[in-house]
N, C-alpha and C. Protein backbone atom coordinates (compact mmCIF):
# COMPACT_ATOMS: atom_id res chain seq x y z
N UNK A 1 -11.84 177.23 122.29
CA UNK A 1 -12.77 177.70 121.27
C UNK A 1 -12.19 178.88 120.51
N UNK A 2 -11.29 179.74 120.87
CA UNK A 2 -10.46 180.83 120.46
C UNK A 2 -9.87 179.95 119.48
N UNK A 3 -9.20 179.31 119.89
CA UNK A 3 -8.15 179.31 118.70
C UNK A 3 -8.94 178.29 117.57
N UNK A 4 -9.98 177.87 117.66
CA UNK A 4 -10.86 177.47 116.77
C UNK A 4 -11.43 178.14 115.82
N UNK A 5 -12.51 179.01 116.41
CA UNK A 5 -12.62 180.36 116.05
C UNK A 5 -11.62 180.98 115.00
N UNK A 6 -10.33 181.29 115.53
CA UNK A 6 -9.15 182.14 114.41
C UNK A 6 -8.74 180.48 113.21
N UNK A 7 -8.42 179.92 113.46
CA UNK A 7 -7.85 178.67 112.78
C UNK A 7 -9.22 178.59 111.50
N UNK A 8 -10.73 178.64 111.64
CA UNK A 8 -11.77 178.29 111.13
C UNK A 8 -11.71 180.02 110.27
N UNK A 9 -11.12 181.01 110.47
CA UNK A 9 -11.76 182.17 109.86
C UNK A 9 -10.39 182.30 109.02
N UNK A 10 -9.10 181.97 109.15
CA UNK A 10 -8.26 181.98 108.32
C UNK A 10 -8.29 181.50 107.45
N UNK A 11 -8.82 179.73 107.81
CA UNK A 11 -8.95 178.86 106.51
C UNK A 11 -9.75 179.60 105.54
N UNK A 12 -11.26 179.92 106.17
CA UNK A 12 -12.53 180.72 105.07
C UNK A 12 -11.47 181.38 104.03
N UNK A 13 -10.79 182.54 104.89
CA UNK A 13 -9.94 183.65 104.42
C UNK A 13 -9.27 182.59 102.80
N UNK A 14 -8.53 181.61 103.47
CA UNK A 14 -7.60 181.35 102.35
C UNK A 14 -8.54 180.69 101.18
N UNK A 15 -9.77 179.96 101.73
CA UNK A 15 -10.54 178.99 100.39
C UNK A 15 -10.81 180.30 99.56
N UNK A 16 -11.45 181.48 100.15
CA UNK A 16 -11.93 182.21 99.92
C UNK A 16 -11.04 183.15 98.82
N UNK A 17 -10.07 183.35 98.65
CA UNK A 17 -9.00 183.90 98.11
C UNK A 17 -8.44 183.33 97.43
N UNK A 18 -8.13 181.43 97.65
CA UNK A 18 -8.14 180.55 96.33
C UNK A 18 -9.30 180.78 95.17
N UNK A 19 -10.34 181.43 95.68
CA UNK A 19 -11.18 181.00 94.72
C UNK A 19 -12.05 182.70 93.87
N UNK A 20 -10.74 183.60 94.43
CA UNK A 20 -10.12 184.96 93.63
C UNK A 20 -12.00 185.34 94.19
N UNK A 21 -12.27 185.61 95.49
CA UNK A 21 -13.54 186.14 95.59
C UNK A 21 -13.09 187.10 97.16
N UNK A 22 -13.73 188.31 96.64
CA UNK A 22 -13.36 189.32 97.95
C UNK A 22 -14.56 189.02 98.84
N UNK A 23 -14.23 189.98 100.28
CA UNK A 23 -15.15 189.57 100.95
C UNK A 23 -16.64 190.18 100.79
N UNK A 24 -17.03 191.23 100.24
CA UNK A 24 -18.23 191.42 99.98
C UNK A 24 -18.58 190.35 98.35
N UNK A 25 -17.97 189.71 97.93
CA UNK A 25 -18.87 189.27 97.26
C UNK A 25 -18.98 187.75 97.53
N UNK A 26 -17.85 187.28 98.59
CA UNK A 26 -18.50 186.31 99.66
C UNK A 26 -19.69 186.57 100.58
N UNK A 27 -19.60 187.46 100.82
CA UNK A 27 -21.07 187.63 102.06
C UNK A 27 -22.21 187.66 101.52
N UNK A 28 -22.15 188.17 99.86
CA UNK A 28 -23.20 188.42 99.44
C UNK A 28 -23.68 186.68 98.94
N UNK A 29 -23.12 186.13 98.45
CA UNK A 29 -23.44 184.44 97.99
C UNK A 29 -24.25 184.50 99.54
N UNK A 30 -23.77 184.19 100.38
CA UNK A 30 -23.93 183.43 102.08
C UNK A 30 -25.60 184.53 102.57
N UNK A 31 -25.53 185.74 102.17
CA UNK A 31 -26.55 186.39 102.25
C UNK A 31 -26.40 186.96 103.79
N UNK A 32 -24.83 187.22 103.83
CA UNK A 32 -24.24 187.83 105.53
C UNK A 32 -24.02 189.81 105.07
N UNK A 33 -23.85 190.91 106.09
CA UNK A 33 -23.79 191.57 105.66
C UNK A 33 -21.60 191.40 105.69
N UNK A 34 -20.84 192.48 105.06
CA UNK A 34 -19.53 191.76 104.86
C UNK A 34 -18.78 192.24 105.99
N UNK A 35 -19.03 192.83 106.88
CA UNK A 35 -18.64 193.01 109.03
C UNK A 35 -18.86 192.00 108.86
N UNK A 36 -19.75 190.88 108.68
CA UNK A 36 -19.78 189.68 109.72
C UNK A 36 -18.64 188.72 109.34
N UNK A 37 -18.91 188.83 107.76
CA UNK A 37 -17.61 187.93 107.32
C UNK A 37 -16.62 188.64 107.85
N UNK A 38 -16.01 189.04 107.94
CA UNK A 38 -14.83 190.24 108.43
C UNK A 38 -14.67 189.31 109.63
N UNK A 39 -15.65 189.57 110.35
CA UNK A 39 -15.40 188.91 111.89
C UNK A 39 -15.47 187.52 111.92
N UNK A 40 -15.39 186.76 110.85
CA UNK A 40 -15.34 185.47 111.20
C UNK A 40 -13.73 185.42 110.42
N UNK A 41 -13.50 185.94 109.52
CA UNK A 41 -12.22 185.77 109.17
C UNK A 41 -10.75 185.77 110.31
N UNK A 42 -11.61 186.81 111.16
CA UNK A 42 -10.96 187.63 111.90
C UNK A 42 -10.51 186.54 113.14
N UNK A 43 -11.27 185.63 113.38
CA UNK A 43 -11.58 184.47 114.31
C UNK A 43 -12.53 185.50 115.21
N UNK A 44 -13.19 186.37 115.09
CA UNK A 44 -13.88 186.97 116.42
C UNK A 44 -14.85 186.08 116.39
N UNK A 45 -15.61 185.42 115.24
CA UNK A 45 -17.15 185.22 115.67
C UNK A 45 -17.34 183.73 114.85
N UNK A 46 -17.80 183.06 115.48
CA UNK A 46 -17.99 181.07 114.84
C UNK A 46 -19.29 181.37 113.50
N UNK A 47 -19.17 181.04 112.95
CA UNK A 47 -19.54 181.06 112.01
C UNK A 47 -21.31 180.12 111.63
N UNK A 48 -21.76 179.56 113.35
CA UNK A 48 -22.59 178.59 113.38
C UNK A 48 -23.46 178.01 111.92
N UNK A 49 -24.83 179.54 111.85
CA UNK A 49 -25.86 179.34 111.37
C UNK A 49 -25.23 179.69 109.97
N UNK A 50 -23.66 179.73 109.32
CA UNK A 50 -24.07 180.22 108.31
C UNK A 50 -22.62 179.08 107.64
N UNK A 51 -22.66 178.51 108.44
CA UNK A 51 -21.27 177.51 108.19
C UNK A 51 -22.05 176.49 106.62
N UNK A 52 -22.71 175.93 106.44
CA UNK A 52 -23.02 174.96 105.26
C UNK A 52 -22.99 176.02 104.33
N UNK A 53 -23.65 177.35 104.47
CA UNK A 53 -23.81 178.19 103.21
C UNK A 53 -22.16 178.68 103.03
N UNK A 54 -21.58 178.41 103.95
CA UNK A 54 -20.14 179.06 102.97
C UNK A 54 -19.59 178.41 102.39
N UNK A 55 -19.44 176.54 103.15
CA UNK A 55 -18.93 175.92 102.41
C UNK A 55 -19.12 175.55 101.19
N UNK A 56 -21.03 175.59 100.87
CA UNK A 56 -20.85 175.89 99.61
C UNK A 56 -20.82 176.51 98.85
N UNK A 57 -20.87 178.14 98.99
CA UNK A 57 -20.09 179.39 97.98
C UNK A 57 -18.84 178.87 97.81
N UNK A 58 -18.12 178.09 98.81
CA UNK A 58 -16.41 178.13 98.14
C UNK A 58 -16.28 176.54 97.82
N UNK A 59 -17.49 176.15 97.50
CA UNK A 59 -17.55 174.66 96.32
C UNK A 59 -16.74 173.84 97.46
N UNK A 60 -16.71 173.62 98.99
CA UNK A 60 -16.08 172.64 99.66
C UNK A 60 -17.33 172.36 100.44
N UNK A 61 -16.19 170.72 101.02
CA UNK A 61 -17.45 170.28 102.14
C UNK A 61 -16.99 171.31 103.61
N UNK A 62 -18.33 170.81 104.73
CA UNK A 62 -17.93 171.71 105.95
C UNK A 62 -16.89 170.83 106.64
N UNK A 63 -16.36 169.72 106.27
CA UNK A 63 -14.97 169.04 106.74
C UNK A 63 -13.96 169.77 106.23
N UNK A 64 -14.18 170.22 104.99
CA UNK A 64 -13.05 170.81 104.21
C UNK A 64 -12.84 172.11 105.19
N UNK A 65 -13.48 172.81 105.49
CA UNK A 65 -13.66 174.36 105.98
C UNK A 65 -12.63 173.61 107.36
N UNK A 66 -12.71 173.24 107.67
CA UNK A 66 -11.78 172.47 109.49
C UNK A 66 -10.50 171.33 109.05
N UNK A 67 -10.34 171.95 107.62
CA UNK A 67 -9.08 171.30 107.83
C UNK A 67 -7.58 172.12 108.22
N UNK A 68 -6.81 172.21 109.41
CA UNK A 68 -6.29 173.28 109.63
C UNK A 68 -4.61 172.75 109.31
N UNK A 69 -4.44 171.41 109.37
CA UNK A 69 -3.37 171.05 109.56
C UNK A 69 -1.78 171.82 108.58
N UNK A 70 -2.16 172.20 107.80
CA UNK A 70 -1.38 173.03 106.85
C UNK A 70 -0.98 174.43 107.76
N UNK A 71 -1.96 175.14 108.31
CA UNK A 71 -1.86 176.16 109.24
C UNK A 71 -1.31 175.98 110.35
N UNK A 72 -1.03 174.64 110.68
CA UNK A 72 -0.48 174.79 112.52
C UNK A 72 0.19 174.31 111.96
N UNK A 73 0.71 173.52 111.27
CA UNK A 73 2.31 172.74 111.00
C UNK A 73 3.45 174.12 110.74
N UNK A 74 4.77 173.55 111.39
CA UNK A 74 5.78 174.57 111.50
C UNK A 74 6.20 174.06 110.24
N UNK A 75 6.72 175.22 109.23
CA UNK A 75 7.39 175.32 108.05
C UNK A 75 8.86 174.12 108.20
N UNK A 76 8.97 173.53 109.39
CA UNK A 76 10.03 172.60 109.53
C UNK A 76 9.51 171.02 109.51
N UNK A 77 8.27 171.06 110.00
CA UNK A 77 7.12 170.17 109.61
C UNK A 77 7.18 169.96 108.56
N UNK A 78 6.67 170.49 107.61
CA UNK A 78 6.38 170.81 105.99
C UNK A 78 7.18 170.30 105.33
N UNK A 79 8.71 171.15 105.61
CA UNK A 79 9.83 170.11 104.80
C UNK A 79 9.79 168.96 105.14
N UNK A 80 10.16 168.42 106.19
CA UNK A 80 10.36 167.14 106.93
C UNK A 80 9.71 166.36 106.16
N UNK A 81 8.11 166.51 105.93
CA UNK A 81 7.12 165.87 105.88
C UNK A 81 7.30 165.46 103.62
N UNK A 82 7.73 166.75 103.59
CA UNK A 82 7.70 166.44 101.78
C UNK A 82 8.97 165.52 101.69
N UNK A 83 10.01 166.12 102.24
CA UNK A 83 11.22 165.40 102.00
C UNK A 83 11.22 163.62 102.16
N UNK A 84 10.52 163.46 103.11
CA UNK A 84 10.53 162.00 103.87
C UNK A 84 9.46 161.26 102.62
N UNK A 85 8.57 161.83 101.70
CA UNK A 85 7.75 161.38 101.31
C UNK A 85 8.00 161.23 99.89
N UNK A 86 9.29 161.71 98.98
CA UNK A 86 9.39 161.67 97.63
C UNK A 86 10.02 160.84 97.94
N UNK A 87 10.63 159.45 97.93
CA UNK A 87 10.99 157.70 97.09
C UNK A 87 9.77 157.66 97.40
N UNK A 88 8.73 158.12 97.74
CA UNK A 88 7.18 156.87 97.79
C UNK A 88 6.10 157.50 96.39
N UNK A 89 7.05 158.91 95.49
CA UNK A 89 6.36 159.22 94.57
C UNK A 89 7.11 158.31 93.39
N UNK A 90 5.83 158.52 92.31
CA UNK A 90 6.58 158.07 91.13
C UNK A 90 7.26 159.07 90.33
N UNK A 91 7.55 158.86 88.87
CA UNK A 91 8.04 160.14 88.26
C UNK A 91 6.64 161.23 87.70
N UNK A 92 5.71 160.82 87.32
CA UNK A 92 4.71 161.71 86.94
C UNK A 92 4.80 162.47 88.19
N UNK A 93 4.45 162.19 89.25
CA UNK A 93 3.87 163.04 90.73
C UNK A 93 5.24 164.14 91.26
N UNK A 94 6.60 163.17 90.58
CA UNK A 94 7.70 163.96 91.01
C UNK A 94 7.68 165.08 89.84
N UNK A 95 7.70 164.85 88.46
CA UNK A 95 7.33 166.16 87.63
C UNK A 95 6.46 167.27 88.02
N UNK A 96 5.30 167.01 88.37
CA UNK A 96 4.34 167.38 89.21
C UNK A 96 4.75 168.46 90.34
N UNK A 97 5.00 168.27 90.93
CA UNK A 97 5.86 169.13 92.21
C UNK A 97 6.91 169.54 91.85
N UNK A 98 8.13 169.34 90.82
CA UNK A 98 9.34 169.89 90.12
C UNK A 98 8.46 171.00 90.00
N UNK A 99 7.14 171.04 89.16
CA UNK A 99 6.90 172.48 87.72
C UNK A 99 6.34 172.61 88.32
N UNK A 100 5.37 172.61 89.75
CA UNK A 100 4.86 173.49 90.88
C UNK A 100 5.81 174.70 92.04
N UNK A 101 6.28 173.33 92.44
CA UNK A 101 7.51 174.27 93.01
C UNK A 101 8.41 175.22 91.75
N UNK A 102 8.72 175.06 90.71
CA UNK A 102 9.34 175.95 89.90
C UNK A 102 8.32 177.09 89.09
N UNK A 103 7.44 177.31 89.26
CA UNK A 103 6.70 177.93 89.20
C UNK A 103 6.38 178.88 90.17
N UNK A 104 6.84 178.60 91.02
CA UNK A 104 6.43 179.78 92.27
C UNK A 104 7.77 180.53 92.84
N UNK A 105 8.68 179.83 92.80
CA UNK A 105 10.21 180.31 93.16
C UNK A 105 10.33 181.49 91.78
């Protein structure tokens, strides 16, 4: 349940930060005081009674909020996983990821 807990308060952390919103003005949508968010970010505290209201301040479903797989995959994963997977793109999707990835480097 620990590592549930931290895995579930990171993700919040990151939707939450995709979507350029600090934590008091997350808590305030959810109607939490912003310690609590704190502590769920934190993985200290499950998020039970207030889990549907976050997912929808950050416009996802509560499947979306538990998707962790990006977070536990080792950065050797990641490559592996892109590398093995471009001949199955076309050229739009490969442009696509060219001017993403070149955009951030």
């Amino acid at each position: 349940m620990k590592e549930l807990k931290y895995l579930l308060g990171k993700r919040i952390k990151e939707l939450r930060n995709k979507r350029g919103l600090s934590q008091q003005e997350l808590s305030e949508m959810v109607n939490i005081d912003q310690r609590s968010l704190s502590s769920i970010e934190c993985g200290n505290t499950f998020p039970s009674k207030h889990l549907v209201l976050i997912a929808n301040a950050l416009e996802v479903s509560v499947q979306d909020l538990f998707d962790f797989e990006h977070i536990t995959k080792t950065e050797n994963d990641m490559k592996k996983f892109i590398i093995s997977n471009l001949d199955k793109l076309n050229i739009s999707d490969i442009r696509t990821i060219y001017l993403l990835i070149k955009s951030i480097i």
